[in-house]
Every structure is written in C-alpha cells, then in structure tokens.
C-alpha atoms as a PDB file:
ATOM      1  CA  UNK A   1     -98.237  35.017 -44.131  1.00  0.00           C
ATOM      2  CA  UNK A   2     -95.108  35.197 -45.718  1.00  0.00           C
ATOM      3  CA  UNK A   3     -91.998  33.736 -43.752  1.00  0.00           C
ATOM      4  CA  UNK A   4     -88.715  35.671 -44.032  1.00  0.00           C
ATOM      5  CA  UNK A   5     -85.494  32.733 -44.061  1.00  0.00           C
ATOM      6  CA  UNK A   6     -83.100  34.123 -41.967  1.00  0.00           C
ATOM      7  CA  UNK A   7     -79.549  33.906 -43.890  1.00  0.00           C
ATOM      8  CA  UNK A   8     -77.102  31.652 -41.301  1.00  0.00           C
ATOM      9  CA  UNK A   9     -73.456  33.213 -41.526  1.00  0.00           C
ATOM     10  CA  UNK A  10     -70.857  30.764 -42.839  1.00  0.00           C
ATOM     11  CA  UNK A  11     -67.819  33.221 -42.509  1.00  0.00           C
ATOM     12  CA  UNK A  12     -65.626  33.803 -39.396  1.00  0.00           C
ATOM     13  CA  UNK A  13     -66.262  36.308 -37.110  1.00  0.00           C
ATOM     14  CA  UNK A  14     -63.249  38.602 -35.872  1.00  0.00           C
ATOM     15  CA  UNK A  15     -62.371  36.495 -32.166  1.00  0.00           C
ATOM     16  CA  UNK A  16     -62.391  33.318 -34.115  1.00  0.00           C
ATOM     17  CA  UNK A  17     -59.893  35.085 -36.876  1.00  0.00           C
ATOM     18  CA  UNK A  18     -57.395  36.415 -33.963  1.00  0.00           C
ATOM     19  CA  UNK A  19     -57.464  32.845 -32.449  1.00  0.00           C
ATOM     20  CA  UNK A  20     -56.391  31.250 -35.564  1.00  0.00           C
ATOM     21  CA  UNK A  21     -53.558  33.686 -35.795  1.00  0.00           C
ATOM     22  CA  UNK A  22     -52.360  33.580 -32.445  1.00  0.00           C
ATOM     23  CA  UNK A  23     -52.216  29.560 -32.653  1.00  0.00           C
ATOM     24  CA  UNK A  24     -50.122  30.011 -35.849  1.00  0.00           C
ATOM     25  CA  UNK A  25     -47.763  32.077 -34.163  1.00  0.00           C
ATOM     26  CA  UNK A  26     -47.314  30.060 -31.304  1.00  0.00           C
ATOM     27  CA  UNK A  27     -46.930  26.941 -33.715  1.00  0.00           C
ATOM     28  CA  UNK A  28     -44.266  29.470 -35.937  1.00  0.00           C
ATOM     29  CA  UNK A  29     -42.357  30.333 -32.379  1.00  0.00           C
ATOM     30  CA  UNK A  30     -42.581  26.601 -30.964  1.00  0.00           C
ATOM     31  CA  UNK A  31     -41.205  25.437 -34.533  1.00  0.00           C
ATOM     32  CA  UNK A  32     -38.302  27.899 -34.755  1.00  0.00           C
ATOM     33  CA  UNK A  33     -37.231  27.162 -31.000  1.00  0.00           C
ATOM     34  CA  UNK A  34     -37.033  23.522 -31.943  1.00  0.00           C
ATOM     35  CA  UNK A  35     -35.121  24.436 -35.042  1.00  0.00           C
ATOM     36  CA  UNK A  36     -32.240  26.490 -33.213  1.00  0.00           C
ATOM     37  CA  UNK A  37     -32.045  23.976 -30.730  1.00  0.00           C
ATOM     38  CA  UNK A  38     -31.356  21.445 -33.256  1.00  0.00           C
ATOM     39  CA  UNK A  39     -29.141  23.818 -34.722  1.00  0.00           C
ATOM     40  CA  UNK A  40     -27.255  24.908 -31.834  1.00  0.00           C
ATOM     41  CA  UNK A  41     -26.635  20.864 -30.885  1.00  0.00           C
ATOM     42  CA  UNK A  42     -25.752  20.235 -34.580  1.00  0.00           C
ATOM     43  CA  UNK A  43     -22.910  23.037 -34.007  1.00  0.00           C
ATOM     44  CA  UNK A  44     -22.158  21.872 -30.840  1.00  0.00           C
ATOM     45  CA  UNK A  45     -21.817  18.190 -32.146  1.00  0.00           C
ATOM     46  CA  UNK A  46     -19.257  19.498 -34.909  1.00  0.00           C
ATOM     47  CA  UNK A  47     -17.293  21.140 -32.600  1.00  0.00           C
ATOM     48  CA  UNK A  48     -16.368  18.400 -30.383  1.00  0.00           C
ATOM     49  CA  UNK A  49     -15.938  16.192 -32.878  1.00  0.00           C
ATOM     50  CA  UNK A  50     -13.349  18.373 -33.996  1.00  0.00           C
ATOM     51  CA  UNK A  51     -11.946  19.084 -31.108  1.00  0.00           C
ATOM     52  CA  UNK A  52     -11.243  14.849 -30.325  1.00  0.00           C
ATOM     53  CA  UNK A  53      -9.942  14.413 -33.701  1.00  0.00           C
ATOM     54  CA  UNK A  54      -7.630  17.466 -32.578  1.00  0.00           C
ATOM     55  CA  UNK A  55      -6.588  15.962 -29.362  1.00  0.00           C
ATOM     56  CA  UNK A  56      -6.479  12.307 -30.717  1.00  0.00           C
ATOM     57  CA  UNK A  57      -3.586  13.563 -33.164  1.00  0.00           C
ATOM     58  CA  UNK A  58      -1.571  15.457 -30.308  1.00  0.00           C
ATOM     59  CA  UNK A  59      -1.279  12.788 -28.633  1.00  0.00           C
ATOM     60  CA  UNK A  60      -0.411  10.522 -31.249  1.00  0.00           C
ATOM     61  CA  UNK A  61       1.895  12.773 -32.005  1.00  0.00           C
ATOM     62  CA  UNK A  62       3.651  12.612 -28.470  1.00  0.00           C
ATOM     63  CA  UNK A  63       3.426   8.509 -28.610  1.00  0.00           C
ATOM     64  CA  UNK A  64       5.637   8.380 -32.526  1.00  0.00           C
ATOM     65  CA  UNK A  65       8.882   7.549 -31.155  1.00  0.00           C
ATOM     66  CA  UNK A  66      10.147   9.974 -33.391  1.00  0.00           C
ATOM     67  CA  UNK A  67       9.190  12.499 -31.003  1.00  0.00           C
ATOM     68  CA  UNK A  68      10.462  10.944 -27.897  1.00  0.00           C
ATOM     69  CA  UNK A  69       7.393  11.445 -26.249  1.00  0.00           C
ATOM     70  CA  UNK A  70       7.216  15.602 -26.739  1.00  0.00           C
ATOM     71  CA  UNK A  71       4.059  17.433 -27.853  1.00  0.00           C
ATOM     72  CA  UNK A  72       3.790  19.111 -30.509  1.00  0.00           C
ATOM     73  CA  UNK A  73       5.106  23.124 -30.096  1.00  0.00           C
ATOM     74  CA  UNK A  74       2.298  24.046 -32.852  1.00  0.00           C
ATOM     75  CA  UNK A  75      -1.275  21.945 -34.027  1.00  0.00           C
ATOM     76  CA  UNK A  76      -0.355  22.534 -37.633  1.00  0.00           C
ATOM     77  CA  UNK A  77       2.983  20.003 -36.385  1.00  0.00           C
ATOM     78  CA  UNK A  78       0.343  17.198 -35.478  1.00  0.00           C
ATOM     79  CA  UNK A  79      -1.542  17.700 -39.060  1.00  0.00           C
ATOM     80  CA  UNK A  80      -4.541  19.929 -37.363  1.00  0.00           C
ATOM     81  CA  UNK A  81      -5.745  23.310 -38.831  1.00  0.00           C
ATOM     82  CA  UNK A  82      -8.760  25.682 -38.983  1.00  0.00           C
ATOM     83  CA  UNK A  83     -11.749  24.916 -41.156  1.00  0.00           C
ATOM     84  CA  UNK A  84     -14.645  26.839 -41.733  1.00  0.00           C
ATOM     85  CA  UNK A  85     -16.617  24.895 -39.466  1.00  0.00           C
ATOM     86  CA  UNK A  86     -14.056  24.694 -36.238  1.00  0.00           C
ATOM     87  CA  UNK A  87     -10.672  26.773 -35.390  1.00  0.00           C
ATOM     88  CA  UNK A  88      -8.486  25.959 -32.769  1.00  0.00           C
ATOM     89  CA  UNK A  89      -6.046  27.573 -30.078  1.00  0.00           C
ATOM     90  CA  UNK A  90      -3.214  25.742 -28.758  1.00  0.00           C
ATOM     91  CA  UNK A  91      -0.616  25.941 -25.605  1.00  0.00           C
ATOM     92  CA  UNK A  92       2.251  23.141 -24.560  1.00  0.00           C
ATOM     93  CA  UNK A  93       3.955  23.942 -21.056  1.00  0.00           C
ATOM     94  CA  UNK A  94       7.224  21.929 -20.814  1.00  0.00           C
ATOM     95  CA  UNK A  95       8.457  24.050 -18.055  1.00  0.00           C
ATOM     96  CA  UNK A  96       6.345  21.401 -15.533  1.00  0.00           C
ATOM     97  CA  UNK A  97       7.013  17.334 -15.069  1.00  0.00           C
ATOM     98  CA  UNK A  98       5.461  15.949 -17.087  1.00  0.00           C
ATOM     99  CA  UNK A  99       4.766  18.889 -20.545  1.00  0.00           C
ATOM    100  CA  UNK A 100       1.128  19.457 -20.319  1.00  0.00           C
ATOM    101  CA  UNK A 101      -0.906  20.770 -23.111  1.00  0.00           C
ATOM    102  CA  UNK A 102      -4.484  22.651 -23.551  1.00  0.00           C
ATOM    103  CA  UNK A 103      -6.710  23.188 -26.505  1.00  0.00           C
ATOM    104  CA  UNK A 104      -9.465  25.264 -27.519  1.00  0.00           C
ATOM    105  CA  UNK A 105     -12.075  24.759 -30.275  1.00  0.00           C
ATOM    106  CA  UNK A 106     -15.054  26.993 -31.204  1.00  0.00           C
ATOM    107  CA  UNK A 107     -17.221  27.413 -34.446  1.00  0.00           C
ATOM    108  CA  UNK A 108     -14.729  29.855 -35.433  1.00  0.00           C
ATOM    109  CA  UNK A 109     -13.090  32.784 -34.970  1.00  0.00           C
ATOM    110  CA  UNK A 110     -14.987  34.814 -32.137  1.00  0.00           C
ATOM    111  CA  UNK A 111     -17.314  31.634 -32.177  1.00  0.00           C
ATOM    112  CA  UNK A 112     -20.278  31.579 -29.834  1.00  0.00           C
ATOM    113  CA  UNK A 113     -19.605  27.652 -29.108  1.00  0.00           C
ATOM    114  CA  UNK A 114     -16.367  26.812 -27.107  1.00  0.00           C
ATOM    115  CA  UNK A 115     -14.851  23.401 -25.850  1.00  0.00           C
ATOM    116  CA  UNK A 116     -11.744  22.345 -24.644  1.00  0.00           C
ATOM    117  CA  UNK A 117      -9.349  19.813 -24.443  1.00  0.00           C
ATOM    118  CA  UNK A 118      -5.586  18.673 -22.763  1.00  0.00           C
ATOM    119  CA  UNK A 119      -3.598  16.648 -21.399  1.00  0.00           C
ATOM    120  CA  UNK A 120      -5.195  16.526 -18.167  1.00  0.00           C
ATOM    121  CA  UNK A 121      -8.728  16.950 -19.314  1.00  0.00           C
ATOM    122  CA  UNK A 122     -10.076  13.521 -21.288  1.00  0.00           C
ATOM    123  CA  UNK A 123     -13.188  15.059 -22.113  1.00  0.00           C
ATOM    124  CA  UNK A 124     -14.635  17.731 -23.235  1.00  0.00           C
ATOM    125  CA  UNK A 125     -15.633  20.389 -21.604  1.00  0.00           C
ATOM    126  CA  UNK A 126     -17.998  23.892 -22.004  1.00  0.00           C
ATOM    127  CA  UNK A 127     -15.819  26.859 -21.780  1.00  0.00           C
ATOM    128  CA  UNK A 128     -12.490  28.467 -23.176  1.00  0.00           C
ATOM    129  CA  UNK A 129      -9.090  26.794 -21.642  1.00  0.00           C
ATOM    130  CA  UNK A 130      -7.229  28.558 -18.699  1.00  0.00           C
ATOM    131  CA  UNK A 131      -4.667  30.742 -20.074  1.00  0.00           C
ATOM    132  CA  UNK A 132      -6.835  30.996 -23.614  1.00  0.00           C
ATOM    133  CA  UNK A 133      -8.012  34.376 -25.538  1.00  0.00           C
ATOM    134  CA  UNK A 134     -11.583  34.688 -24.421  1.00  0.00           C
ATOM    135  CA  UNK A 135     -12.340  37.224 -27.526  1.00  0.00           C
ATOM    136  CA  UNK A 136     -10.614  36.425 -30.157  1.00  0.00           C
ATOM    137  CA  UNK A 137     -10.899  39.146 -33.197  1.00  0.00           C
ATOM    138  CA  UNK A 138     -12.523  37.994 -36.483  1.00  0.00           C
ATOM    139  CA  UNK A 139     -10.540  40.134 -38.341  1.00  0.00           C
ATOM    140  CA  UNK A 140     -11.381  42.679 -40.505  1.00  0.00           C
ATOM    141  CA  UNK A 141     -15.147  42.273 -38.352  1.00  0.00           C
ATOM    142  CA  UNK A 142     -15.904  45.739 -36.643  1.00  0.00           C
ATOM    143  CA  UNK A 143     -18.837  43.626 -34.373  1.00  0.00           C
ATOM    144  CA  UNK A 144     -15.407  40.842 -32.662  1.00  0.00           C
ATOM    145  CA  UNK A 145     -13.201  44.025 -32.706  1.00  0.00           C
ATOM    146  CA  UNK A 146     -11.300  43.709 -29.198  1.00  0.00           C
ATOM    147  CA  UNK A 147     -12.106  47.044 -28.201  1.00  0.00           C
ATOM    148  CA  UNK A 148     -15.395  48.521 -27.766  1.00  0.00           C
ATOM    149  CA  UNK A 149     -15.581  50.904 -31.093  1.00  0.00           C
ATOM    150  CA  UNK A 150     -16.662  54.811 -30.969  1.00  0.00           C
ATOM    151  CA  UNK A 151     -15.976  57.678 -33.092  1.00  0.00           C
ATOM    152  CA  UNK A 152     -12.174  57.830 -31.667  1.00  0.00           C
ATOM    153  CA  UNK A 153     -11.829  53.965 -31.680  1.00  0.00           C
ATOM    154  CA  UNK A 154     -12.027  52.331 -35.200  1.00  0.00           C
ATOM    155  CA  UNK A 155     -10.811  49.367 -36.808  1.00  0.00           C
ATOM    156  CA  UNK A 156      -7.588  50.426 -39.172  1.00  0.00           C
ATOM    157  CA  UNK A 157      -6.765  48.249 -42.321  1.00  0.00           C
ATOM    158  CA  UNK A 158      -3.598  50.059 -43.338  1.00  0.00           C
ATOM    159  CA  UNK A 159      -1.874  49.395 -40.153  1.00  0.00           C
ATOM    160  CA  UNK A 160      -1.670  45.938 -38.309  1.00  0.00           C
ATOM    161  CA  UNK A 161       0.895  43.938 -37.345  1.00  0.00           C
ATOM    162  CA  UNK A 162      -0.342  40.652 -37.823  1.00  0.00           C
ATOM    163  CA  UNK A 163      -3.559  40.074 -40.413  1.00  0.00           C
ATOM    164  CA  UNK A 164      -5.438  42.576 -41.559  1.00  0.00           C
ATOM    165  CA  UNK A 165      -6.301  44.848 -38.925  1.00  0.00           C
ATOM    166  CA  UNK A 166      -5.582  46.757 -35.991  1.00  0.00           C
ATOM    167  CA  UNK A 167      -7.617  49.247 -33.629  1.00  0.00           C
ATOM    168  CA  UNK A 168      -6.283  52.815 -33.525  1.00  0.00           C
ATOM    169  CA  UNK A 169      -7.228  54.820 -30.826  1.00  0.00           C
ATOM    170  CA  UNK A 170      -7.417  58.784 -31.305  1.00  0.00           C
ATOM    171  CA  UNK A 171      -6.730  61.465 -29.186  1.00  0.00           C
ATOM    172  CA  UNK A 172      -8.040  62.085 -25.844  1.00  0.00           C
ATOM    173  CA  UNK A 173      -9.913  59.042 -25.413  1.00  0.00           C
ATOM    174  CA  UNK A 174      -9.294  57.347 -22.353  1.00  0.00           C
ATOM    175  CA  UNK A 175     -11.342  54.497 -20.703  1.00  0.00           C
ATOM    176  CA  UNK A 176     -12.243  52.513 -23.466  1.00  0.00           C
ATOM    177  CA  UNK A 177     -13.813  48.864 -22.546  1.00  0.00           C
ATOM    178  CA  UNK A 178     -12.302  46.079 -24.001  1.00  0.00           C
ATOM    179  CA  UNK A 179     -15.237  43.755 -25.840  1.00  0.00           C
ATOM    180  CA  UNK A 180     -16.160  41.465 -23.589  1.00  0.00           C
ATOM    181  CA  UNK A 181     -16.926  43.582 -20.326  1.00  0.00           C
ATOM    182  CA  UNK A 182     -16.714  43.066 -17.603  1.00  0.00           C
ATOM    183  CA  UNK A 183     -14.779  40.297 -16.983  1.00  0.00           C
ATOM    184  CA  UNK A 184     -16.147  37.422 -13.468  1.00  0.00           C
ATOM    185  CA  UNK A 185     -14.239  35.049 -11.910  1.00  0.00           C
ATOM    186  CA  UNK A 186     -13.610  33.536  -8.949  1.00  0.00           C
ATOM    187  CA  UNK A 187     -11.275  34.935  -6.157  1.00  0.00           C
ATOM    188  CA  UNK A 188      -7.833  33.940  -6.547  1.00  0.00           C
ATOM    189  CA  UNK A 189      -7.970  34.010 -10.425  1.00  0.00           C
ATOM    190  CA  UNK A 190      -5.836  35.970 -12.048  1.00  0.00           C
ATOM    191  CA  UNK A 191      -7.095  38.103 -15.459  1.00  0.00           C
ATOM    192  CA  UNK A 192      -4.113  38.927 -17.676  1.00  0.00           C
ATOM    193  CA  UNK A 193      -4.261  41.599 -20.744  1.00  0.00           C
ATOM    194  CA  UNK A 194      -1.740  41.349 -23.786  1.00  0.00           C
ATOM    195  CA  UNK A 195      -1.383  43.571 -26.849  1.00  0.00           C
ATOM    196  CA  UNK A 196       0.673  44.994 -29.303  1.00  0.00           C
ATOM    197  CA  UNK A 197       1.111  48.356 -29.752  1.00  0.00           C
ATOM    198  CA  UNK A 198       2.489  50.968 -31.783  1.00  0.00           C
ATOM    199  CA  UNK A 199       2.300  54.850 -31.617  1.00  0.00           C
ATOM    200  CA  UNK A 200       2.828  57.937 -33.577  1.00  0.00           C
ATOM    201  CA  UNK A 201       6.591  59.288 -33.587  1.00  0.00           C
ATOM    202  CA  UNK A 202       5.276  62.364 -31.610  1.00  0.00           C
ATOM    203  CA  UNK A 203       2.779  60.933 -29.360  1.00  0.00           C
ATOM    204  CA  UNK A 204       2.347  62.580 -26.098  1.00  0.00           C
ATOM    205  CA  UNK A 205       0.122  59.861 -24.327  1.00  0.00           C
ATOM    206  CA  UNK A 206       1.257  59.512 -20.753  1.00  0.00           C
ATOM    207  CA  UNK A 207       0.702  56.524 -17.967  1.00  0.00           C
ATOM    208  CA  UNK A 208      -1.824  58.820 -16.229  1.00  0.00           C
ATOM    209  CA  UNK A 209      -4.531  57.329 -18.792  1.00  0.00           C
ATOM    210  CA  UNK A 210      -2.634  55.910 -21.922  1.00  0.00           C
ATOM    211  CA  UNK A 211      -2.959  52.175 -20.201  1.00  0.00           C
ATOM    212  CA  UNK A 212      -4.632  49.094 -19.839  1.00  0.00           C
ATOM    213  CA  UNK A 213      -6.668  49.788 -16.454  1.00  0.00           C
ATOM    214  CA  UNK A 214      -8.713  47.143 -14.017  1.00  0.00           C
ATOM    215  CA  UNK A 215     -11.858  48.323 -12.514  1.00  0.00           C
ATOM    216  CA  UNK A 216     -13.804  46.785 -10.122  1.00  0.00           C
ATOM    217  CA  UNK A 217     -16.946  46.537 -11.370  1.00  0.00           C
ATOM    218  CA  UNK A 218     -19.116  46.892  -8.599  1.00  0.00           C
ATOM    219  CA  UNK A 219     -20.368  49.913  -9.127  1.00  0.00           C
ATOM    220  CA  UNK A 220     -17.661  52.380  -8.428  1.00  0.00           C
ATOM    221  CA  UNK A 221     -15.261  51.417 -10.742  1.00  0.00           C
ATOM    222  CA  UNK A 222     -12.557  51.477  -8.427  1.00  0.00           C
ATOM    223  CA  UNK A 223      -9.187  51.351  -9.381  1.00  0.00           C
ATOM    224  CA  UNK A 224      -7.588  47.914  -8.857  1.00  0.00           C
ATOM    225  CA  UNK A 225      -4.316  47.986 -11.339  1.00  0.00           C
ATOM    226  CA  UNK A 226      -3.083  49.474 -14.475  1.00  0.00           C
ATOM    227  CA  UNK A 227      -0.276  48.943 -16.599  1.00  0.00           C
ATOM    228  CA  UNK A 228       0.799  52.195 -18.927  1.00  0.00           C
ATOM    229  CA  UNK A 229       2.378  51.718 -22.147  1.00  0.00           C
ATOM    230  CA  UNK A 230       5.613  53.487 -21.610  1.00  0.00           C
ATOM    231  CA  UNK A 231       6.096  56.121 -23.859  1.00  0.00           C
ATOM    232  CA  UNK A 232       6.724  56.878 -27.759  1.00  0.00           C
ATOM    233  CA  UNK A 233       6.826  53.021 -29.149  1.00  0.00           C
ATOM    234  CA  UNK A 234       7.431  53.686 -33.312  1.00  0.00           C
ATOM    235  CA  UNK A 235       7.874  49.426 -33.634  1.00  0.00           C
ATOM    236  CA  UNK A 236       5.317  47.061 -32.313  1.00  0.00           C
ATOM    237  CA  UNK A 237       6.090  46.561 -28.858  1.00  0.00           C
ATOM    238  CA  UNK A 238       4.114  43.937 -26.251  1.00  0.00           C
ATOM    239  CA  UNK A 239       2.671  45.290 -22.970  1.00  0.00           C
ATOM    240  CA  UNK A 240       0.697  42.901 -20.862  1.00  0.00           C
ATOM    241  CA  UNK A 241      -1.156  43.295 -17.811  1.00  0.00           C
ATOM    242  CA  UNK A 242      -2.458  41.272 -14.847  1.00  0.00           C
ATOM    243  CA  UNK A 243      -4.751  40.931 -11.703  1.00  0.00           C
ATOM    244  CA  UNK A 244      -5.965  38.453  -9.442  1.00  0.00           C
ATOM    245  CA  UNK A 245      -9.620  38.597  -7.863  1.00  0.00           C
ATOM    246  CA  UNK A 246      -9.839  38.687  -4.489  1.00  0.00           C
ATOM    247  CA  UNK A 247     -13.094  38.291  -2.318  1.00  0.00           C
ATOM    248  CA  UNK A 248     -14.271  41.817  -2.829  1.00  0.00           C
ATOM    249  CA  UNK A 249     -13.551  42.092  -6.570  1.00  0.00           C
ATOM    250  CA  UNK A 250     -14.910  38.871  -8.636  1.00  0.00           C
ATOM    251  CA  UNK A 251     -15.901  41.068 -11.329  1.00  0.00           C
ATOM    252  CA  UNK A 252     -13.610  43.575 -12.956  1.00  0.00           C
ATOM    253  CA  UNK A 253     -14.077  45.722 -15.749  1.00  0.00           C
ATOM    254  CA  UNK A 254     -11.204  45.848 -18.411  1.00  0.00           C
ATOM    255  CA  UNK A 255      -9.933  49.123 -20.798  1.00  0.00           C
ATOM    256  CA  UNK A 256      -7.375  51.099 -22.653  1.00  0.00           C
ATOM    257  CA  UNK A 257      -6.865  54.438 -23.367  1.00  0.00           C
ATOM    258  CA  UNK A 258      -5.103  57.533 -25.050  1.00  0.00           C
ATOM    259  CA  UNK A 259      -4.897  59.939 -22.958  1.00  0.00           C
ATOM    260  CA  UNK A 260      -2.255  62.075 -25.478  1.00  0.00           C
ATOM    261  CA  UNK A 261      -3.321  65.509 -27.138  1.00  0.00           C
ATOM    262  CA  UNK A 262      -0.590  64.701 -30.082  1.00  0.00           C
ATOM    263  CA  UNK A 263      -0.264  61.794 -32.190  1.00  0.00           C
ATOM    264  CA  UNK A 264      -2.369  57.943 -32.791  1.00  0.00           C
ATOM    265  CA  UNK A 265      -1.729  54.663 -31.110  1.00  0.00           C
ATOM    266  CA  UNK A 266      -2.435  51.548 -32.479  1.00  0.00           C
ATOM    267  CA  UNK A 267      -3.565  47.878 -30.508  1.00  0.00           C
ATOM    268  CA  UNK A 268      -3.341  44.974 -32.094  1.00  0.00           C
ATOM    269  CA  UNK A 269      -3.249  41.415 -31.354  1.00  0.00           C
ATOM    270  CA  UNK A 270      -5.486  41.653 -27.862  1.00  0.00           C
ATOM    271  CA  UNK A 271      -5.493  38.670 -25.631  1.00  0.00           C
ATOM    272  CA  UNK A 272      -7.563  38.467 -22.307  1.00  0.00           C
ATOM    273  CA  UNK A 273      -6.925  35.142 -20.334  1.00  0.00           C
ATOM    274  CA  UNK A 274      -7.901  33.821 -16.666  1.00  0.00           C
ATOM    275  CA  UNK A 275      -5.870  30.944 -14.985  1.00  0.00           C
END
C-alpha cells in the first residue's frame, strides 16, 4: 500500500499575519509617544533655560549701580533678544513701591510652550504672565492670525502698521472670533482687548456692530460689553477693551466686526491679556 506524506505548512496563516502587524503598530505608536514626549521636555527644557538666563540679566541689570537699582524699560537694554529657539515678552511697572517686572518666554512666536518669570515669581512657572498677549501673531502666518480668517477676513501684506501684516476686515461682517476662543478665567479677572486700527476714508461702519464685543459663552452668547471703534479713523488709531468675570460669566467669547456697507478696516497689532 502506498502511503501518501502529507506536506506540513511552513508559511503563516492570515490571524498569525494580522497579529504581527498589530504588535508593530502598537510598538510604532508606543515609540513615537516616547519620542514627542522627549521632544516636548527637550523644548520645554530650552525654554526655561532661556527664560533664567533672561531673568538672571534683568536683574543684574537692576543691581549695576549704574542703574541705581531700576529695571530695565526694554530686554534688548539688559542684552536679551529673540532666537529661533525662545522669544520673549516683557513689562516693568514703576508706578508701584517697589518697580516690579514680568516676563514671558515661549518656543516662539505663537509658541505652544509658555513660561514665565518676574520680580515676584523666582521660578518658573506654566502659563503666559498676567497682563501678557495670550496669541501673539506669527506674522505673515494665516494659521496665528489674531482673528479667526473667512472669505471677508484675510491677512493683508500691503497694509500693516507694524511688521508685515495686518487683518482687513470687509464689508458686512460682523461677529468675527478672535483666535483663541473663548476666553476662561476665574471671577474677578479682568480680559482686556487692544488693537490698532485703521479704516477706509469713506467707511460707514457704525458702533452697532463695528466693535470689539464680549459674549458670554455659555450658550447664549449674551452680551456682556463692547467697545466700538468710533468712526472714520484714516491713521492708526488704538482702541482697547475690557471686562471682568463675574460668577456667572467665567468664560467669555471675544470678536470684532464691520458692520459698514462702504469702505475696509484694518486690525493690527491684537493683544488679549487677563490680570
């Protein structure tokens, strides 16, 4: 009788295949977790370091009897400036006994990672500085723009008054969000709004919705305080604008609008601080 060898399969069947892969991907997401973690601390790391180096040389600044004790009124004064790696903001209050001073770093302009420094604060610490931009505009980028972008709301290169930018808002186009909202807090903060801005020499906007408006964003979007721009302004002109939370509105939603049939205004140099 003849005997048939069976042939024994050597290859791998289809479940053992899909295992394989799915233990490669969980290897491929475990590895690049690790790897932005060590990444994120590495950027971290940078930007403190920067940031003491900063605050080290403002106050070494304030010790040269030279400078009877004062702070410096800008960083460049103390021998700090931006790098590619770290930028800085920078305030000095002498109106209080004694001057008091704050600082800001982050991994640039718009950065995602944000320490800060003073006179009062040894250490560093997570966060943007009370009375600091919280979205500051990495000019020309379209993505840091201050205000939310739409067809009516673009980023302008031939008109700016500092750098290389500004955001012109069109026609009837009211209620546009500022970047980063909506804005939390804690009761008894206070949110203020700068700009620049400049309009057309026949702009019709009025205060009914040319302005920077608060919301409370708690799902009615209730009304809580708006500043209007004031008319036809053909030079840059400032216009800021504040509130303070209360119990009942820790969370406020933040834009400007053009509420004109006639004529283009521009923003420019945006600022939203809490204190």
């Amino acid at each position: 009788m003849k005997q048939w060898a069976t042939a024994k399969s050597t290859g791998f069947t289809i479940v053992e295949l899909l295992i394989v892969v799915v233990v490669i991907a969980i290897l491929a997401a475990i590895t690049l977790i690790s790897y932005n973690g060590i990444k994120d601390r590495a950027v971290a790391v940078q930007v403190e370091a920067g940031l003491s180096e900063a605050n080290k040389k403002v106050q070494l600044y304030a010790a040269d009897p030279a400078n009877n004790g004062n702070y410096p009124a800008t960083l460049a004064d103390a021998g700090v400036t931006d790098t590619k790696s770290v930028t800085y903001q920078y305030t000095v209050d002498t109106t209080v006994t004694p001057a008091s001073y704050l600082i800001t770093a982050s991994n640039g302009i718009a950065g995602t990672t944000t320490y800060y420094m003073g006179s009062d604060v040894s250490s560093p610490v997570v966060g943007t500085a009370p009375g600091h931009n919280l979205m500051p505009w990495n000019k020309p980028d379209s993505a840091s723009a201050p205000v939310k972008l739409s067809s009516s709301v673009v980023v302008d290169t031939s008109v700016y008054r500092t750098s290389t930018s500004s955001v012109r808002i069109g026609t009837n186009s009211s209620g546009n969000l500022l970047r980063s909202s909506p804005f939390s807090g804690s009761a008894g903060q206070t949110y203020t709004v700068s700009l620049w801005i400049k309009t057309d020499s026949n702009w019709n906007g009025t205060g009914d919705n040319s302005k920077i408006r608060f919301g409370n964003n708690d799902g009615t979007g209730a009304l809580l305080q708006a500043c209007g721009y004031s008319g036809v302004k053909t030079s840059w002109t400032q216009v800021t604008c504040s509130y303070t939370l209360t119990s009942t509105s820790t969370s406020v939603s933040i834009s400007v609008g053009n509420n004109g049939t006639v004529g283009t205004i521009w923003l420019d140099d945006v600022s939203v601080s809490l204190k």
